[in-house]
Protein backbone atom coordinates (compact mmCIF):
# COMPACT_ATOMS: atom_id res chain seq x y z
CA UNK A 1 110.49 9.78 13.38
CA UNK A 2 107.08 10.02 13.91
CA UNK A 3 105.31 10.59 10.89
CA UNK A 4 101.92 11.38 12.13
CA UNK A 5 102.69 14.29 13.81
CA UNK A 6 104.31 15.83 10.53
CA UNK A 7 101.50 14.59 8.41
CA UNK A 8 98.85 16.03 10.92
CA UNK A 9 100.54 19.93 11.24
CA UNK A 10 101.00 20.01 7.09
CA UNK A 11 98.02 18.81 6.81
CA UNK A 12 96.18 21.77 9.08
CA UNK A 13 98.12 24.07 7.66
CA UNK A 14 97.19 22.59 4.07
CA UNK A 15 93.22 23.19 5.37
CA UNK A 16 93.93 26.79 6.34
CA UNK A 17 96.02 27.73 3.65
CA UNK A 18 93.45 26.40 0.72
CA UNK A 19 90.65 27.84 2.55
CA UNK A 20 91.85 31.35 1.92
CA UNK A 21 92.93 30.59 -1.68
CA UNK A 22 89.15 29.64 -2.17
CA UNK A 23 88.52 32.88 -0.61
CA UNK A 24 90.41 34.70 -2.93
CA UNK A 25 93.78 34.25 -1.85
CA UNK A 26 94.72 37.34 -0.22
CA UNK A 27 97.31 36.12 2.72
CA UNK A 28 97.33 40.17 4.12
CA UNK A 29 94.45 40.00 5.01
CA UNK A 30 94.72 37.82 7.78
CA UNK A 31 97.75 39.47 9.16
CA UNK A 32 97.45 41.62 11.72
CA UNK A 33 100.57 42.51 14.44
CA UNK A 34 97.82 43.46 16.91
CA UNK A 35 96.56 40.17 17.08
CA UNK A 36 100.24 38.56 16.80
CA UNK A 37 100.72 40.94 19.49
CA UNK A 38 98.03 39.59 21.91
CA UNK A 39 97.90 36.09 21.49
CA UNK A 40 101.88 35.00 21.37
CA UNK A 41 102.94 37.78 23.86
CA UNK A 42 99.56 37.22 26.16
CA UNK A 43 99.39 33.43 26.10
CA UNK A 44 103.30 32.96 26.49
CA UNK A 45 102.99 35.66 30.00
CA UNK A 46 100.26 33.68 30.81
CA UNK A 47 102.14 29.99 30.64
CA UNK A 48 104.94 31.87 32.56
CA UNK A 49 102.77 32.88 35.03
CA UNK A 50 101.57 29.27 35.59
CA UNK A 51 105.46 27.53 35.52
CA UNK A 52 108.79 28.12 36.51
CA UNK A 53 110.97 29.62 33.40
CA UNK A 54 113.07 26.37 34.01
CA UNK A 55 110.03 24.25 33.30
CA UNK A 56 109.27 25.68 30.32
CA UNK A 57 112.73 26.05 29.33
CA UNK A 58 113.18 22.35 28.57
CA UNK A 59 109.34 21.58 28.63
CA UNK A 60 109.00 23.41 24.70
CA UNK A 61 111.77 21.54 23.25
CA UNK A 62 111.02 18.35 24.73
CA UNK A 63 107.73 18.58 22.93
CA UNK A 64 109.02 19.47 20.35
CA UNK A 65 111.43 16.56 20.02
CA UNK A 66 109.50 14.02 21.14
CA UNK A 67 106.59 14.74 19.24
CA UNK A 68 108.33 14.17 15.97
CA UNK A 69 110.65 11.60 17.45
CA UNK A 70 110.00 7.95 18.30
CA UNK A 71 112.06 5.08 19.89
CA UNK A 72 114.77 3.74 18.15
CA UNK A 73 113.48 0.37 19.32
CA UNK A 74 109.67 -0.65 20.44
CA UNK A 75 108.84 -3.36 22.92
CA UNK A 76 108.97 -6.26 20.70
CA UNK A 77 112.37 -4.98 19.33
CA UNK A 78 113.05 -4.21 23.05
CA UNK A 79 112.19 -8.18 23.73
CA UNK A 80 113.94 -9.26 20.81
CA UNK A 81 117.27 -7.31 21.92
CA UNK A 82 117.10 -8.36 25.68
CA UNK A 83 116.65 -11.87 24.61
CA UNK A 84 119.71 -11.37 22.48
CA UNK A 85 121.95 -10.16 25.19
CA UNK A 86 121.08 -13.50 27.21
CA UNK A 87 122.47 -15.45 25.17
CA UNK A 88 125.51 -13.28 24.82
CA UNK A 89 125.89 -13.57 28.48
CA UNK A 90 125.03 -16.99 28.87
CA UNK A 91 128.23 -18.42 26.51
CA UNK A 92 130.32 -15.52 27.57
CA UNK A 93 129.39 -13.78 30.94
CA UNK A 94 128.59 -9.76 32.03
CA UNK A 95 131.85 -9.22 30.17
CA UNK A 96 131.33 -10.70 27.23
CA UNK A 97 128.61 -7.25 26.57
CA UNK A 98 130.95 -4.51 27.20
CA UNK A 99 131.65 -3.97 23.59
CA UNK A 100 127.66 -4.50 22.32
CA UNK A 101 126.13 -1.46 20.63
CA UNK A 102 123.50 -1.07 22.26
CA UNK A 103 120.74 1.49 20.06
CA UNK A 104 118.39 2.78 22.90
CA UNK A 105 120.57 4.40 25.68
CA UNK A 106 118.11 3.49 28.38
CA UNK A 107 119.31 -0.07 27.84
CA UNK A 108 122.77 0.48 26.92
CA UNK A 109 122.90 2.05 31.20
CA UNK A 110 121.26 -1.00 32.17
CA UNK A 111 123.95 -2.79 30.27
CA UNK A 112 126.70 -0.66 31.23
CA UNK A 113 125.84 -1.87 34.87
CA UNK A 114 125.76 -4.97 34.02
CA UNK A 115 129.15 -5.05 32.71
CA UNK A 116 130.55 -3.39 36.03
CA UNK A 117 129.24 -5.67 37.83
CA UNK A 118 126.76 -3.32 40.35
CA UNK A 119 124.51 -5.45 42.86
CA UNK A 120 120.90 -5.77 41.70
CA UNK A 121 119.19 -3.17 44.20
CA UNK A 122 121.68 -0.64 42.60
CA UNK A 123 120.61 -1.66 39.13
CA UNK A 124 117.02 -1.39 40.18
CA UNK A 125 116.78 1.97 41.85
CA UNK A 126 118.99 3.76 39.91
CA UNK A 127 117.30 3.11 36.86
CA UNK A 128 113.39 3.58 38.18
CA UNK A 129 114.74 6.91 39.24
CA UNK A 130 115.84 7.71 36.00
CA UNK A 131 112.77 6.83 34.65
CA UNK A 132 110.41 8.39 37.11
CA UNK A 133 112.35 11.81 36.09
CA UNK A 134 112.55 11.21 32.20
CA UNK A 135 108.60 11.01 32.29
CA UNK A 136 108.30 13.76 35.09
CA UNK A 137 109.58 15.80 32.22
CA UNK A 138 107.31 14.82 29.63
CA UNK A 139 105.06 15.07 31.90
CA UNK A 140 105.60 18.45 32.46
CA UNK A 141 106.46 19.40 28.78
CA UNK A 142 102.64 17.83 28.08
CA UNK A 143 101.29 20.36 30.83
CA UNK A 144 103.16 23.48 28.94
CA UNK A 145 101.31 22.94 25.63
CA UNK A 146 98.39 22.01 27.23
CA UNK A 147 98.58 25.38 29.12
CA UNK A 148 99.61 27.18 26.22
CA UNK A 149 96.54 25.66 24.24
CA UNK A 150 94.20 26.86 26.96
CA UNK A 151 95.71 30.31 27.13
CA UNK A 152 95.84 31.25 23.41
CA UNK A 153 91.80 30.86 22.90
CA UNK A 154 91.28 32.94 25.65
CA UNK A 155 93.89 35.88 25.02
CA UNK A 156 92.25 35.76 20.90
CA UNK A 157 88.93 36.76 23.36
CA UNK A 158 90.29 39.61 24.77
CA UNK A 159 91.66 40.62 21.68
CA UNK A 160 88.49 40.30 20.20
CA UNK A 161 86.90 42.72 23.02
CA UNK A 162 90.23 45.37 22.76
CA UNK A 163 89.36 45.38 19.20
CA UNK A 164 85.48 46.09 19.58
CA UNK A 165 86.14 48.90 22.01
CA UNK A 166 88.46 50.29 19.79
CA UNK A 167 85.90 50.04 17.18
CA UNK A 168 82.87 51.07 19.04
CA UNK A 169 85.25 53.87 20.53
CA UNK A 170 85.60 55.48 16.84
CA UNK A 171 82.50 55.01 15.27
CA UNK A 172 82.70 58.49 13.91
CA UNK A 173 85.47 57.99 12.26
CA UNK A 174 84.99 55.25 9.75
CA UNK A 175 88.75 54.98 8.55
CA UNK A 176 89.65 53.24 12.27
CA UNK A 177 86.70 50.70 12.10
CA UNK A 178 88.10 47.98 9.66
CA UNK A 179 91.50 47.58 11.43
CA UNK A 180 89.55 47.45 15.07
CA UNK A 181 87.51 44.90 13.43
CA UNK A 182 90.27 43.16 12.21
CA UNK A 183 91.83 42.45 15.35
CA UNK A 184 89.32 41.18 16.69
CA UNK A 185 88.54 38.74 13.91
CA UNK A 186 92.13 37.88 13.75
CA UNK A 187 93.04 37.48 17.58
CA UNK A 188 90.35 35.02 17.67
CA UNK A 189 91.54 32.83 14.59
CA UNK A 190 94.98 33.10 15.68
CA UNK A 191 93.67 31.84 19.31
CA UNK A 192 92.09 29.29 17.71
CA UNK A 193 94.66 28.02 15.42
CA UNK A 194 97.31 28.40 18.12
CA UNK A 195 95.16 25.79 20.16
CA UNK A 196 93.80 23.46 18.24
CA UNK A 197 96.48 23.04 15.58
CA UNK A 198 99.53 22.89 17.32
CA UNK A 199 99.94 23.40 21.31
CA UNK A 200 96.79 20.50 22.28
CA UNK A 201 98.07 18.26 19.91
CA UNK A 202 100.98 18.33 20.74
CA UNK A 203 100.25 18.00 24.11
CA UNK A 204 97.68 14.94 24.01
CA UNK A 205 100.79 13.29 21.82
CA UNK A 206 103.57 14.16 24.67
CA UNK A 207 101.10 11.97 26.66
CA UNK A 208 100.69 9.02 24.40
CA UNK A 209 104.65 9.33 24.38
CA UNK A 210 104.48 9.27 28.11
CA UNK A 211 103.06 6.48 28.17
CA UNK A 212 104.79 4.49 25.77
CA UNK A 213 108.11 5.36 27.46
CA UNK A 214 106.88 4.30 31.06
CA UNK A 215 105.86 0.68 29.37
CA UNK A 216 109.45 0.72 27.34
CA UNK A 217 111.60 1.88 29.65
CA UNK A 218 109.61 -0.53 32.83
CA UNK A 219 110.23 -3.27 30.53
CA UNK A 220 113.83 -2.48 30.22
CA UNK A 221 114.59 -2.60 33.88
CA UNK A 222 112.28 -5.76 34.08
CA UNK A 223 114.80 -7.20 31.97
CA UNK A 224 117.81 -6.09 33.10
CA UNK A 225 117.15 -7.38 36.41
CA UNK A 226 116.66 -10.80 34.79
CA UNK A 227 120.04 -10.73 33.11
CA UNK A 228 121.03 -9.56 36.50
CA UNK A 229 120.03 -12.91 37.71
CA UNK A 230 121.20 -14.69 34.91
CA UNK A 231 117.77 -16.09 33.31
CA UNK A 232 117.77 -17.97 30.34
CA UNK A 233 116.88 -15.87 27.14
CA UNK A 234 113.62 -18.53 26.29
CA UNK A 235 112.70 -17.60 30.16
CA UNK A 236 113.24 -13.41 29.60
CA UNK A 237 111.34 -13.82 26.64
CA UNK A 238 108.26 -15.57 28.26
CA UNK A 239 108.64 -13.20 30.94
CA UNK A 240 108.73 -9.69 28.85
CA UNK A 241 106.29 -10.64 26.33
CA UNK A 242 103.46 -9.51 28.99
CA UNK A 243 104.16 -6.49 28.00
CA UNK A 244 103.04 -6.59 24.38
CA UNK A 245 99.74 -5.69 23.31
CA UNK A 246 97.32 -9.19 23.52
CA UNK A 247 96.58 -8.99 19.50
CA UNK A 248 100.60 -8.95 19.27
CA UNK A 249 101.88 -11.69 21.42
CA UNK A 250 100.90 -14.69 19.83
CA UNK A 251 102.11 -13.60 16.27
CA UNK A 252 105.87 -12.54 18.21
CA UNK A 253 106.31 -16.12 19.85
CA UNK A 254 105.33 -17.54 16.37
CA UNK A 255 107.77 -15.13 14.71
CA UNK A 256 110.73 -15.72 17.42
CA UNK A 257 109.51 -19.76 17.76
């Protein structure tokens, strides 16, 4: 799990929620279903407009999964695991890993290939595909927050402007003039908080994610391919530790020495 994430949003919502108490602590006063109205009805026609309902129909909960989930294993573990395997192979052959538990299920395809025995350019383009479409849909997912986080600012400005010709509208009558002005305080801060404390987070950290999993799961072909070609586990290791970060790889061939 990815703690951050978790820490960040309770954190936000910690901000918010003991800047009103300071202010006297009245919660209904920042409630209004105007505002609710305009930004989560506006900005979500709005992301619709920009993507296909099937995008954003696995988009959300990818974001939402991914941004609180992690891998179960990280590069080095990756390494570590691969390196394993090798040596499994090497005393017993393809066969002897048919009845591994494998934890990440990226690696446990690669393995299941392996163990039936499919020719390397097989192994090799099956699994980039499957990879090229795992982050085209994080990829995506990333875009739907973002868009949402653009949208939501923007739709708390026209509520803001609804709410100022409503009030400007009834200046005569002075009963209609704190709920116009309401809205459009509100539709703002709920634009605001929309944005900035959940839908462009959570898209900047789909990317980071991205990115991780393009490195992972690259490095898990990589080394599939060598077990393809039966390498020694010293020579996968040598081979895979490129992709560690250069502060890491020293301290992981003194830890696996």
């Amino acid at each position: 799990m990815d703690i951050a994430t978790g820490l960040g949003l309770i954190s936000a919502v910690g901000v918010v929620v003991g800047l009103i108490m300071l202010d006297g602590g009245n919660f209904k006063a920042y409630y209004d279903i105007h505002a609710v109205v305009v930004i989560f009805g506006g900005a979500t026609a709005a992301t619709m407009t920009r993507f296909p309902f099937a995008v954003m129909a696995h988009g959300l909960p990818m974001g939402i999964k991914f941004a609180f989930g992690g891998r179960a294993l990280q590069p080095r573990d990756l390494i570590e695991e691969l390196t394993k395997l090798a040596d499994l192979m090497r005393k017993g052959g393809p066969m002897a890993l048919e009845s591994v538990e494998v934890p990440d299920p990226f690696l446990a395809q690669g393995v299941r290939y392996l163990v039936d025995g499919y020719d390397k350019e097989f192994i090799r383009t099956t699994m980039e595909c499957d990879r090229d479409i795992f982050l085209q849909h994080l990829d995506e997912g990333s875009k739907v927050y973002r868009a949402y986080g653009d949208c939501a600012p923007a739709w708390g400005m026209i509520g803001t402007i609804l709410g100022m010709v409503t009030m400007f509208a009834n200046m005569s009558d002075p009963s209609k003039l704190g709920p116009a002005m309401a809205t459009a305080l509100l539709a703002t801060l709920y634009g605001a908080l929309i944005a900035n404390m959940i839908c462009l987070p959570l898209a900047d950290k789909l990317h980071v994610k991205k990115e991780e999993e393009d490195v992972s799961r690259t490095l898990i072909i990589d080394g599939v391919l060598l077990l393809r070609d039966n390498k020694s586990p010293s020579l996968i290791k040598e081979m895979l530790i490129a992709y560690l970060p250069e502060h890491a790889r020293h301290d992981f061939a003194d830890a696996t020495a």
